[in-house]
Protein backbone atom coordinates (compact mmCIF):
# COMPACT_ATOMS: atom_id res chain seq x y z
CA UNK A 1 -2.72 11.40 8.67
CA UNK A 2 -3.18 9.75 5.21
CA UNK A 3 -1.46 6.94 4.48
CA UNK A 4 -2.29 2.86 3.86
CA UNK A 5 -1.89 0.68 6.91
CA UNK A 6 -2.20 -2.98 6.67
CA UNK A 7 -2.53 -5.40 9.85
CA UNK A 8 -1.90 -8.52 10.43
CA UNK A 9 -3.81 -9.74 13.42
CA UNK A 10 -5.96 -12.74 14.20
CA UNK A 11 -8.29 -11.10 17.07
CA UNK A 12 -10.95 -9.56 15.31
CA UNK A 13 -11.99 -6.92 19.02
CA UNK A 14 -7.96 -5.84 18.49
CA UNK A 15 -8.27 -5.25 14.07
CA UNK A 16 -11.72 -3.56 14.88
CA UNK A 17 -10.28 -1.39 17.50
CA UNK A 18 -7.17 -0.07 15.67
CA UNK A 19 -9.31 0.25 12.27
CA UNK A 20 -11.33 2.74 13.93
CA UNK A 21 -8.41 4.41 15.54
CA UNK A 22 -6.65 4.82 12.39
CA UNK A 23 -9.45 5.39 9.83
CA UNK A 24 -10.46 8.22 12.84
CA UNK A 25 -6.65 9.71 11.84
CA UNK A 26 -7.63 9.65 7.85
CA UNK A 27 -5.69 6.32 7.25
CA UNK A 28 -6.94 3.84 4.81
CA UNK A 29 -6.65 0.19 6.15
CA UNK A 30 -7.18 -3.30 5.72
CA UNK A 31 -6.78 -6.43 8.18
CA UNK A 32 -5.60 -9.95 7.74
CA UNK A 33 -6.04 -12.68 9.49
CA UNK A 34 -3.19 -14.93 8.02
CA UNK A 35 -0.03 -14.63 6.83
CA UNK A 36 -0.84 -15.98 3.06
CA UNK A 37 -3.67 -13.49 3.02
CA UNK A 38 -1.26 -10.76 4.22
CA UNK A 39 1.87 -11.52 2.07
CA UNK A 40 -1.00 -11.62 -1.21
CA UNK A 41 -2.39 -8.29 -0.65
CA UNK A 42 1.12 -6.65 0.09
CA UNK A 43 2.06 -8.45 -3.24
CA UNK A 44 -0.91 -6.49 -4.57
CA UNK A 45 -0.53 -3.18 -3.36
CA UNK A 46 2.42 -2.07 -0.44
CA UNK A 47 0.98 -0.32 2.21
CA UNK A 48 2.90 2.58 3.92
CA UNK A 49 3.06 1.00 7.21
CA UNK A 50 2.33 -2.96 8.30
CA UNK A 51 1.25 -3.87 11.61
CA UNK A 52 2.01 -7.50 12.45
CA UNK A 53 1.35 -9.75 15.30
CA UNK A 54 3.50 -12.37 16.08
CA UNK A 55 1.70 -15.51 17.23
CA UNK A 56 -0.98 -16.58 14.31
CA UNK A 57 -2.83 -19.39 13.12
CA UNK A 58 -0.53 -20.45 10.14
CA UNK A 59 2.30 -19.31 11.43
CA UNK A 60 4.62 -16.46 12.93
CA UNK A 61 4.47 -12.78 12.41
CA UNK A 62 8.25 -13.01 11.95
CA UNK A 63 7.91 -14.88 8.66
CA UNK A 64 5.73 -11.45 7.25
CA UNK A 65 7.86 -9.24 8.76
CA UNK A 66 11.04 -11.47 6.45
CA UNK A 67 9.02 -11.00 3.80
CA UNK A 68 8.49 -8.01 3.18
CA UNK A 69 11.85 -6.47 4.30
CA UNK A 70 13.43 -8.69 1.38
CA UNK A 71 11.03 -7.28 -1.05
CA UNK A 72 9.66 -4.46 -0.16
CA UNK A 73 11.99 -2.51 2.41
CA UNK A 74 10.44 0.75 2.15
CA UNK A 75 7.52 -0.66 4.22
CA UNK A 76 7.96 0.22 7.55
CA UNK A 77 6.89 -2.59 10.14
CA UNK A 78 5.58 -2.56 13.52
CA UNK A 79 5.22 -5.64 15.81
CA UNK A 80 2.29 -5.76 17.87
CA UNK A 81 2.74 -8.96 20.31
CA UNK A 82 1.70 -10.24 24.04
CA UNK A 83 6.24 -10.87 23.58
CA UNK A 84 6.84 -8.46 25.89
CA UNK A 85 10.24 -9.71 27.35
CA UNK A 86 13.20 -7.69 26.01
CA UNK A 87 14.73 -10.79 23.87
CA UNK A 88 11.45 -10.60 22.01
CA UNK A 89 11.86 -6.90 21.13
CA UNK A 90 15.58 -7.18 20.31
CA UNK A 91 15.19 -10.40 18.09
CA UNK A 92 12.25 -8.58 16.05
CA UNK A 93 13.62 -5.28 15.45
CA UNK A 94 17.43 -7.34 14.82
CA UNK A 95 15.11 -8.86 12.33
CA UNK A 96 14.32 -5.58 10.37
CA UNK A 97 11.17 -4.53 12.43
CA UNK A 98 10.99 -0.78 12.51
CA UNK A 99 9.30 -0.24 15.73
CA UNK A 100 7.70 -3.21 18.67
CA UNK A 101 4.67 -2.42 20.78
CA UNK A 102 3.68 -4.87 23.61
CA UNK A 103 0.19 -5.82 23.73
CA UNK A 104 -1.96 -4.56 25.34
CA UNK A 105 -1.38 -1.20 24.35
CA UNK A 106 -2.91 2.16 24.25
CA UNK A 107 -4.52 2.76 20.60
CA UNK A 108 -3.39 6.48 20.75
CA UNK A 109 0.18 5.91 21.35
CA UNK A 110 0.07 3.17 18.63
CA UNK A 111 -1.75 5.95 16.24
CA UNK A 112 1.27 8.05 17.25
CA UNK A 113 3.89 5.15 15.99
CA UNK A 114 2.00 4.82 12.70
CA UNK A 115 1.62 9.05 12.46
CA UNK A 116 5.51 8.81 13.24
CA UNK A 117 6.47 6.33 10.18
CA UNK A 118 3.96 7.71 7.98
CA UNK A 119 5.33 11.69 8.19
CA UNK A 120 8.60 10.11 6.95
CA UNK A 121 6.73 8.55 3.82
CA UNK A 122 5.14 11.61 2.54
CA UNK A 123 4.97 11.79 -1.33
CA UNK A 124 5.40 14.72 -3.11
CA UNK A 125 2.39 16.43 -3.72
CA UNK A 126 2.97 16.75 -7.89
CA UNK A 127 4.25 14.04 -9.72
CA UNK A 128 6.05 14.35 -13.24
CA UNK A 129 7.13 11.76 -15.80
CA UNK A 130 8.04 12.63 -19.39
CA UNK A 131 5.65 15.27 -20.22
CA UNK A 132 2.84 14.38 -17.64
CA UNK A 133 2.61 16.30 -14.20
CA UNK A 134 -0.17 15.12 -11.90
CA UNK A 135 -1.07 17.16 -8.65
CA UNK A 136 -2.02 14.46 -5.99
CA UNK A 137 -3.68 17.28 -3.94
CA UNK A 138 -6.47 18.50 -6.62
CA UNK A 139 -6.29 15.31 -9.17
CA UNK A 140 -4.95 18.04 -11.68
CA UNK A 141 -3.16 16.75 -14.81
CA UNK A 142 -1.39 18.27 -17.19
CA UNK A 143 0.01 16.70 -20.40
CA UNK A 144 3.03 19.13 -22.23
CA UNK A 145 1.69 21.96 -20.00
CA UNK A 146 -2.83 21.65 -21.33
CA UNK A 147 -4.51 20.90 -18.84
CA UNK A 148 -6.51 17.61 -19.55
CA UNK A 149 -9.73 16.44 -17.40
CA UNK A 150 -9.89 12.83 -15.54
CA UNK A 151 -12.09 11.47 -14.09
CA UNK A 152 -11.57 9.19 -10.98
CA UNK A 153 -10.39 6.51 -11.83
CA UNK A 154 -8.36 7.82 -14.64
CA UNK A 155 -7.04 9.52 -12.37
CA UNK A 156 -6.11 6.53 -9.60
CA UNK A 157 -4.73 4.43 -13.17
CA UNK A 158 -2.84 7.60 -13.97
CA UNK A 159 -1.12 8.40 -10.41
CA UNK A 160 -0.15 3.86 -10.15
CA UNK A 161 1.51 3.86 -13.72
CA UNK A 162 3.37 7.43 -12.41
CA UNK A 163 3.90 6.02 -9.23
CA UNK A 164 5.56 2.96 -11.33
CA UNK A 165 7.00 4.76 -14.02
CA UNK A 166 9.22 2.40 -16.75
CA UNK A 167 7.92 -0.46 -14.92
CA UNK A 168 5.60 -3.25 -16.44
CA UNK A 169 2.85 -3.56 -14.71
CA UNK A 170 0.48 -7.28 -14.77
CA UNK A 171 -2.81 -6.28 -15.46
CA UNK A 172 -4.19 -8.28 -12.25
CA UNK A 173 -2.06 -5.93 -10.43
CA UNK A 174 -3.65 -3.39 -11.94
CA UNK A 175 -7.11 -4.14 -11.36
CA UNK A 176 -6.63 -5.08 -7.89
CA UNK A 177 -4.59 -1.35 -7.41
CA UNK A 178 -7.30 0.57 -9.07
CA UNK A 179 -10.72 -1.56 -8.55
CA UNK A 180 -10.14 -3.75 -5.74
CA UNK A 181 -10.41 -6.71 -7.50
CA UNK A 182 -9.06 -9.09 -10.06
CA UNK A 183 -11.51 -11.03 -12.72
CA UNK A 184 -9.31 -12.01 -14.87
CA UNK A 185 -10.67 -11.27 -18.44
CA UNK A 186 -11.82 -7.73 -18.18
CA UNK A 187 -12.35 -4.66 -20.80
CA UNK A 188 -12.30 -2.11 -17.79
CA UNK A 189 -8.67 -1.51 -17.65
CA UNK A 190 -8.37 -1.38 -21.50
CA UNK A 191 -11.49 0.99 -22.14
CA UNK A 192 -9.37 3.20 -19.61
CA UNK A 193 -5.93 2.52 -20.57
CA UNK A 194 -7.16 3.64 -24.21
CA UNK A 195 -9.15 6.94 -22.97
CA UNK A 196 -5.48 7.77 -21.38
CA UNK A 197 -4.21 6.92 -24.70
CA UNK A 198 -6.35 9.36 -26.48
CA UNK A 199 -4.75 12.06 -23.92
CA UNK A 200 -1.64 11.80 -25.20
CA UNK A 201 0.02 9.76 -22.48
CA UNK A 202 2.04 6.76 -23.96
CA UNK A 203 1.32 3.44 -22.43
CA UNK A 204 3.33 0.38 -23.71
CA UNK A 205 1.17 -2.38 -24.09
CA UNK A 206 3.53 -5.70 -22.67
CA UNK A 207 1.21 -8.69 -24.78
CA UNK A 208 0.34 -11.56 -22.67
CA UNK A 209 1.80 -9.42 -19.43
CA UNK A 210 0.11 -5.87 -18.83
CA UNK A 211 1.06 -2.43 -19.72
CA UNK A 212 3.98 0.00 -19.02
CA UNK A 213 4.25 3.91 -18.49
């Protein structure tokens, strides 16, 4: 099922074996070993669903799972932790945890927790702002009903400004959404930003900031 899944786990045989699970089930994902690694990358980009284990190098798994249910509540968490005892489960899912799984546990039934969280996340298949309707299933965009041509990642800029609509939007966070990466002093984002221009869409530039939808 497609959807972004993000773990937080410091044994690598555990990350390796759920990556293949879930990439297997048409998820994209990406591991973590630490919490500051984590909490950057959510900061980046919110995955649908976070996986997070409890007992880590710099720290507890509790301290992601705070953060991002005061930020970003709409990700759904699960707890993956040898804290099997049923004070462990309560405290964690008192905490805001949507789901707990003990460890070890069976990969399938954990694909079947994420499959469960993601169904409830599905986006609509066509997006619309203003004038602009984009059709997530076939990368089709229309702007005041013509059909315009993108390519991909016009496209992937296109679909994070809709999926941010009004907001202003940093261009690191931009380039880390749509490339992968962040360097800082880059012409990518405004060669594209200005072939979206010539479209017809109408993106804000924010000076010093980024650029808004």
């Amino acid at each position: 099922m497609n959807g972004k899944v993000f773990i937080l786990e410091d044994d690598a045989s555990i990350s390796g074996l759920v990556k293949v699970a879930l990439e297997m089930n048409g998820s994209e994902f990406k591991a973590f070993t630490t919490i500051k690694s984590f909490t950057e990358a959510v900061e980046a980009e919110r995955p649908d669903v976070a996986l997070l284990d409890i007992m880590l190098p710099d720290g507890s798994g509790l301290d992601a799972l705070r953060f991002i249910k005061n930020k970003y509540p709409e990700v759904s968490c699960i707890m993956l932790s040898a804290l099997s005892k049923e004070e462990d489960k309560v405290n964690g899912l008192n905490m805001g945890a949507d789901d707990y799984v003990s460890k070890p546990f069976s990969v399938l039934e954990l694909t079947a927790r994420v499959n469960a969280r993601l169904r409830g996340k599905r986006k609509p298949a066509v997006l619309r702002f203003a004038d602009i309707t984009l059709d997530t299933d076939t990368m089709a965009c229309t702007i005041n009903g013509n059909a315009v041509a993108l390519n991909r990642k016009e496209y992937e800029l296109l679909l994070f400004f809709m999926e941010n609509a009004g907001k202003v939007m940093p261009r690191e966070k931009l380039l880390t959404a749509v490339w992968g990466y962040d360097v800082g002093e880059t012409r990518t984002l405004d060669n594209h930003v200005a072939r979206l221009r010539k479209l017809g869409i109408k993106i804000e530039t924010v000076f010093g900031v980024g650029y808004r939808l």
